[in-house]
Protein backbone atom coordinates (compact mmCIF):
# COMPACT_ATOMS: atom_id res chain seq x y z
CA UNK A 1 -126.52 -53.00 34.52
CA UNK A 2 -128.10 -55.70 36.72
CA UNK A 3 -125.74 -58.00 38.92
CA UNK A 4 -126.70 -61.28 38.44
CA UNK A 5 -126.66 -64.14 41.46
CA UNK A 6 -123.56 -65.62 39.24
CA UNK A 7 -121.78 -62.34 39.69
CA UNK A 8 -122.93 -61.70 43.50
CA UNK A 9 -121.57 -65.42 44.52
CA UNK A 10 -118.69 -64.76 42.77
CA UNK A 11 -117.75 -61.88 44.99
CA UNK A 12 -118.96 -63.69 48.26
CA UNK A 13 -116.54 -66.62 47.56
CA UNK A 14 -113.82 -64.04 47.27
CA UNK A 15 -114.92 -62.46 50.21
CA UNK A 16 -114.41 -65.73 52.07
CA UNK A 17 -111.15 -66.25 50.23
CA UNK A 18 -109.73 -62.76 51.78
CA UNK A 19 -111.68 -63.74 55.43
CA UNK A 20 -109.20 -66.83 55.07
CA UNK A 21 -106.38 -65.40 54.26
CA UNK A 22 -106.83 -62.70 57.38
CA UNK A 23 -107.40 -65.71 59.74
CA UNK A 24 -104.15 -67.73 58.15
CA UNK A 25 -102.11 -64.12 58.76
CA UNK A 26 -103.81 -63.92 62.38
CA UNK A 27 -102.40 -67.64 62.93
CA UNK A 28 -99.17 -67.07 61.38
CA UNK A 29 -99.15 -69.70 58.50
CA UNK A 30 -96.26 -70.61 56.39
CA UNK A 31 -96.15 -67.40 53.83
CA UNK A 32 -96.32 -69.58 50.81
CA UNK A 33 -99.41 -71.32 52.20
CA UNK A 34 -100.69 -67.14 52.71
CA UNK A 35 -99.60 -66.42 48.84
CA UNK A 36 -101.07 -69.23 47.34
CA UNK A 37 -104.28 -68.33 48.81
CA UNK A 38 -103.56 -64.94 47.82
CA UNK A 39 -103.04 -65.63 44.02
CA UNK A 40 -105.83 -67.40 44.48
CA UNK A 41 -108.43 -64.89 45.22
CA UNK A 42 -106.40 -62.53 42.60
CA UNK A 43 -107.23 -64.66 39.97
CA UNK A 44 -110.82 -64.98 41.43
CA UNK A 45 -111.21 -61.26 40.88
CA UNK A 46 -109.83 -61.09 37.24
CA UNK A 47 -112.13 -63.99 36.38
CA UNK A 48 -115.32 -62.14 37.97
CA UNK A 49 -114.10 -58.59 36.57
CA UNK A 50 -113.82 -60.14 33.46
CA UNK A 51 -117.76 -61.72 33.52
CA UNK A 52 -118.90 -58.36 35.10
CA UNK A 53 -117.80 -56.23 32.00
CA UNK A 54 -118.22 -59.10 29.20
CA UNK A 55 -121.56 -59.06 30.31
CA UNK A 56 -122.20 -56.01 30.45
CA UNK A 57 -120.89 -55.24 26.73
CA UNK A 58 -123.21 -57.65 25.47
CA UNK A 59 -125.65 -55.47 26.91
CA UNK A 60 -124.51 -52.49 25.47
CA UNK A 61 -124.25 -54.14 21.92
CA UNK A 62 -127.50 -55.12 21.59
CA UNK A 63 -128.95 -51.82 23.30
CA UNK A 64 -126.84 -49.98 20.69
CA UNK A 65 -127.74 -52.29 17.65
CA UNK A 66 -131.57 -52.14 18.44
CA UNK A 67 -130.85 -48.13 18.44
CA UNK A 68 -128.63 -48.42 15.06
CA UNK A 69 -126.05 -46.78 17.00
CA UNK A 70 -121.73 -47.97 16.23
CA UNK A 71 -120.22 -50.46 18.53
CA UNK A 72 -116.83 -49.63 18.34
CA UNK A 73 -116.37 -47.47 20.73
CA UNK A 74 -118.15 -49.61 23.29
CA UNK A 75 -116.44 -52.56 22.54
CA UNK A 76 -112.71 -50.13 22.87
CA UNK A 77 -114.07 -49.21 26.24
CA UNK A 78 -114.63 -52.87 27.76
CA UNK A 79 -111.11 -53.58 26.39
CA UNK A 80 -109.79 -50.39 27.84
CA UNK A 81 -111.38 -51.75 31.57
CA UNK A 82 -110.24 -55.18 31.44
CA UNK A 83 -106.54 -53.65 30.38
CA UNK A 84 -106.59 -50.83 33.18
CA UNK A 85 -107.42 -54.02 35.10
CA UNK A 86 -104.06 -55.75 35.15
């Protein structure tokens, strides 16, 4: 699967989200301040983990369609990540 520059800038916002949170922990801040910024990049994650394997089934369907190949079980699989997820 290729990684598009969506994808990539996803995880380098996150990446600054986390440097954040180290340098609020470093300085002590208020832990609700620390949690918020925490849920924060959490939900960041889910979001980009959820574009990383939606895009990547769409892929697979039309890989497996231009083969005549069943879908099912690919579909079940990208389910099956974004469930072991959570």
């Amino acid at each position: 699967m290729e990684y598009n520059d969506q994808m990539k800038n996803r995880v380098k916002r996150i990446e600054g989200q986390l440097r954040g949170i180290l340098k609020m922990m470093e300085e002590k801040s208020d832990c609700r301040d620390v949690i918020t910024q925490m849920s924060a990049a959490r939900t960041a994650i889910d979001r980009t983990m959820g574009l990383v394997v939606s895009s990547n089934l769409v892929e697979c369907v039309q890989k497996s369609e231009e083969n005549g190949e069943d879908t099912e079980e690919l579909v079940q699989e990208a389910v099956n990540l974004l469930v072991k997820s959570r």
